[in-house]
C-alpha atoms as a PDB file:
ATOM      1  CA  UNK A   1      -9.259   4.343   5.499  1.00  0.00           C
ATOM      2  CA  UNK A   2      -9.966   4.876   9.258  1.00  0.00           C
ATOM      3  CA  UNK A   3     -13.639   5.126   8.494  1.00  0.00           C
ATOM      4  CA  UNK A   4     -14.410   2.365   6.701  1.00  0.00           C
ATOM      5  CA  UNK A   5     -12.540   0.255   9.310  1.00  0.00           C
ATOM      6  CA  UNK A   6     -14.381   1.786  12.051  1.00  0.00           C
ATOM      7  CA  UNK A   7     -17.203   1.483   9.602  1.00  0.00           C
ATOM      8  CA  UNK A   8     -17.455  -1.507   8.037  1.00  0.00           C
ATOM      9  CA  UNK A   9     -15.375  -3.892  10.147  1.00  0.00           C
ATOM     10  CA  UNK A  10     -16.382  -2.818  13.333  1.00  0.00           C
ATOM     11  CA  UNK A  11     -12.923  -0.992  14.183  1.00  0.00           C
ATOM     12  CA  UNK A  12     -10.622  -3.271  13.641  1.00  0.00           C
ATOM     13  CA  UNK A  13      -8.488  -4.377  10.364  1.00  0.00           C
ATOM     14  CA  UNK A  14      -8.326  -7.968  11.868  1.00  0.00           C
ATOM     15  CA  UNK A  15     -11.803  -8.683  11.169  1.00  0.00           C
ATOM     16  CA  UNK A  16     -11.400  -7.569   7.405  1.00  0.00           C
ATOM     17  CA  UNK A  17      -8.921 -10.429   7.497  1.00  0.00           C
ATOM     18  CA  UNK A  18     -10.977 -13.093   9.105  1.00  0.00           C
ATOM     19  CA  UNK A  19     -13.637 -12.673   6.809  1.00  0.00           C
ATOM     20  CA  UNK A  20     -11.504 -13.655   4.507  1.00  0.00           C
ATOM     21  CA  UNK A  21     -11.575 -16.787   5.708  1.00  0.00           C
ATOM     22  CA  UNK A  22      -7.968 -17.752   5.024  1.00  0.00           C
ATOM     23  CA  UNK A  23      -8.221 -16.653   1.090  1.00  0.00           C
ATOM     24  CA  UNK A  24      -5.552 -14.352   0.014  1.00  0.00           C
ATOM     25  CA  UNK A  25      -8.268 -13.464  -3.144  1.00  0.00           C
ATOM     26  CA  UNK A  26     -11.016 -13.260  -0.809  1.00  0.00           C
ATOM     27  CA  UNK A  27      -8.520 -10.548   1.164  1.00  0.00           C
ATOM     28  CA  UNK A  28      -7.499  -8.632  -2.185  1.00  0.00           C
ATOM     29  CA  UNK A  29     -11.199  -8.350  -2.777  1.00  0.00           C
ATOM     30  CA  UNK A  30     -12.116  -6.878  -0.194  1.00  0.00           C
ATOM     31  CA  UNK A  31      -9.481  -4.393   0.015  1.00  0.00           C
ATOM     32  CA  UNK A  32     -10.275  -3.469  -3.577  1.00  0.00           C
ATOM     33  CA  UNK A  33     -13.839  -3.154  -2.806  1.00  0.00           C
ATOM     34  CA  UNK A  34     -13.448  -1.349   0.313  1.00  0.00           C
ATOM     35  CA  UNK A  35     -10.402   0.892  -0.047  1.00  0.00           C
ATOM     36  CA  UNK A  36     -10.306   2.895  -3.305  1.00  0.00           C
ATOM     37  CA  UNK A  37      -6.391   3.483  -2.463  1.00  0.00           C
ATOM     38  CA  UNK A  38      -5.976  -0.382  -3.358  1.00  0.00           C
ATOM     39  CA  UNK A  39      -7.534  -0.123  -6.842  1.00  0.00           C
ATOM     40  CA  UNK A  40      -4.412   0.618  -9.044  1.00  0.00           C
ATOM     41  CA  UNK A  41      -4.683   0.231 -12.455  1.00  0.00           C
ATOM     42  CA  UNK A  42      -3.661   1.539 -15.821  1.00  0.00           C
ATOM     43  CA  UNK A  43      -5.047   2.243 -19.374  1.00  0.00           C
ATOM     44  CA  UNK A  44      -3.718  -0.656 -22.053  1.00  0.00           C
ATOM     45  CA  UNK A  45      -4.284  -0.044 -25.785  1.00  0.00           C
ATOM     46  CA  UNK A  46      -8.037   1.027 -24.421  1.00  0.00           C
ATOM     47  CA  UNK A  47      -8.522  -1.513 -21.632  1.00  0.00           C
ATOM     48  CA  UNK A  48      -8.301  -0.993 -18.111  1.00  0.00           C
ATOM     49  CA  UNK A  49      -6.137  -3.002 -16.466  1.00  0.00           C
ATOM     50  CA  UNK A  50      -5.775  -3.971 -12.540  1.00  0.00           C
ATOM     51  CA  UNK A  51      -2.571  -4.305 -10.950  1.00  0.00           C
ATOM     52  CA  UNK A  52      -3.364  -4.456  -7.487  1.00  0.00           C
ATOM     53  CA  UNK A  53       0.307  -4.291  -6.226  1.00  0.00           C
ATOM     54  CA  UNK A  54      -0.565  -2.269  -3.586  1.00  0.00           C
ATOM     55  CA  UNK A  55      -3.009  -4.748  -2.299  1.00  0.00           C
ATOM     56  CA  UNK A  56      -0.526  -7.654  -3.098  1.00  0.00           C
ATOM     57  CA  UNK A  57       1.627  -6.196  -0.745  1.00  0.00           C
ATOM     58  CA  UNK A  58      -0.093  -5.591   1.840  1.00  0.00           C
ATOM     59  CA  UNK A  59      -1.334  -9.339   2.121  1.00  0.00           C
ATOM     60  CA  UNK A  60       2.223 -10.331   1.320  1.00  0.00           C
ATOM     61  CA  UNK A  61       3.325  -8.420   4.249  1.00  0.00           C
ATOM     62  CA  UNK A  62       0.836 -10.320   6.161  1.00  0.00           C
ATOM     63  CA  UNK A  63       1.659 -13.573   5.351  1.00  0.00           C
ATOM     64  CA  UNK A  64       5.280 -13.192   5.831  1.00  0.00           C
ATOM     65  CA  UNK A  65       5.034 -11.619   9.221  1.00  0.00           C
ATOM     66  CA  UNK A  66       2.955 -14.246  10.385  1.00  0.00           C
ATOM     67  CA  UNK A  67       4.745 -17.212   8.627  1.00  0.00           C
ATOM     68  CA  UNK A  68       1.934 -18.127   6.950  1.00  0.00           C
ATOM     69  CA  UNK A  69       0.065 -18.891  10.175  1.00  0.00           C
ATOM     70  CA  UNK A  70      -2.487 -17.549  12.157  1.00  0.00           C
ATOM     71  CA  UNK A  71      -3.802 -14.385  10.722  1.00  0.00           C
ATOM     72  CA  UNK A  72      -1.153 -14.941   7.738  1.00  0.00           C
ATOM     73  CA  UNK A  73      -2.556 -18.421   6.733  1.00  0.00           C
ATOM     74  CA  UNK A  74      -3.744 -18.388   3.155  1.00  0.00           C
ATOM     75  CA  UNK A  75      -4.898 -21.205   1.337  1.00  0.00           C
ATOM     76  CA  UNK A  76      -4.340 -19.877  -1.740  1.00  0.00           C
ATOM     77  CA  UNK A  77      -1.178 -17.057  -1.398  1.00  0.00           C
ATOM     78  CA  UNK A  78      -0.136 -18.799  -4.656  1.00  0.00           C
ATOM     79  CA  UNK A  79      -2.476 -17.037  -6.976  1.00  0.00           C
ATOM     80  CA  UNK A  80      -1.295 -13.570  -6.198  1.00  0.00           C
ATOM     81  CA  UNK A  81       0.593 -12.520  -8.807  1.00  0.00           C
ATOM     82  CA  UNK A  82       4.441 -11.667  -8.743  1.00  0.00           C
ATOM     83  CA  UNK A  83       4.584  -7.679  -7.341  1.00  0.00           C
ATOM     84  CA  UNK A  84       7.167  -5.510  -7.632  1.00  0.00           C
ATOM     85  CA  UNK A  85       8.094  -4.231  -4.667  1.00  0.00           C
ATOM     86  CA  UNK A  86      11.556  -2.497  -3.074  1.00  0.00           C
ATOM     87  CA  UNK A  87      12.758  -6.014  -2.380  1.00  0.00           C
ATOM     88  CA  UNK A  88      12.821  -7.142  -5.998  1.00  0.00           C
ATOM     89  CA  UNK A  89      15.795  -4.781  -6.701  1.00  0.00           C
ATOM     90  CA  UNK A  90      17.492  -5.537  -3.979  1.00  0.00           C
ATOM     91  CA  UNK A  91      17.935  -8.784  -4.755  1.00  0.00           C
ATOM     92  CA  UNK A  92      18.627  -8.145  -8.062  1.00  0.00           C
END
């Protein structure tokens, strides 16, 4: 993961997120595309299916820590999907 941040983003993880642009998609993307430990998926009755929690999470993380400002602003956090994570139990 190093690598391709040294790599691709010129060393730092902040620029992955500001080319972005703001766009939680654009940032699941590109960690999808760029980090094969992002691309989770499964087998369903034949078809492959992406769950991206991992990645979900991640910009989740992001968001919240930032308040959804800054480098947390997304315009459109709303169409990640609902991700299972420790916290889900917890409240439960």
């Amino acid at each position: 993961m190093a690598n391709t941040v040294l790599d691709r983003f010129k060393g730092s993880f902040v620029n992955l997120i500001h080319l972005a642009d703001k766009s939680a998609v654009s940032l699941l993307n590109l960690l999808t595309e760029n980090f094969p430990n992002f691309q989770d998926h499964g087998i369903y009755e034949g078809h492959q299916i992406h769950f991206y929690k991992r990645a979900q999470i991640l910009i989740g993380d992001i968001y919240g820590k930032f308040n959804g400002s800054g480098l947390g602003e997304f315009k459109d956090i709303h169409e990640l999907t609902m991700f299972p994570d420790y916290r889900v139990p917890q409240i439960l």
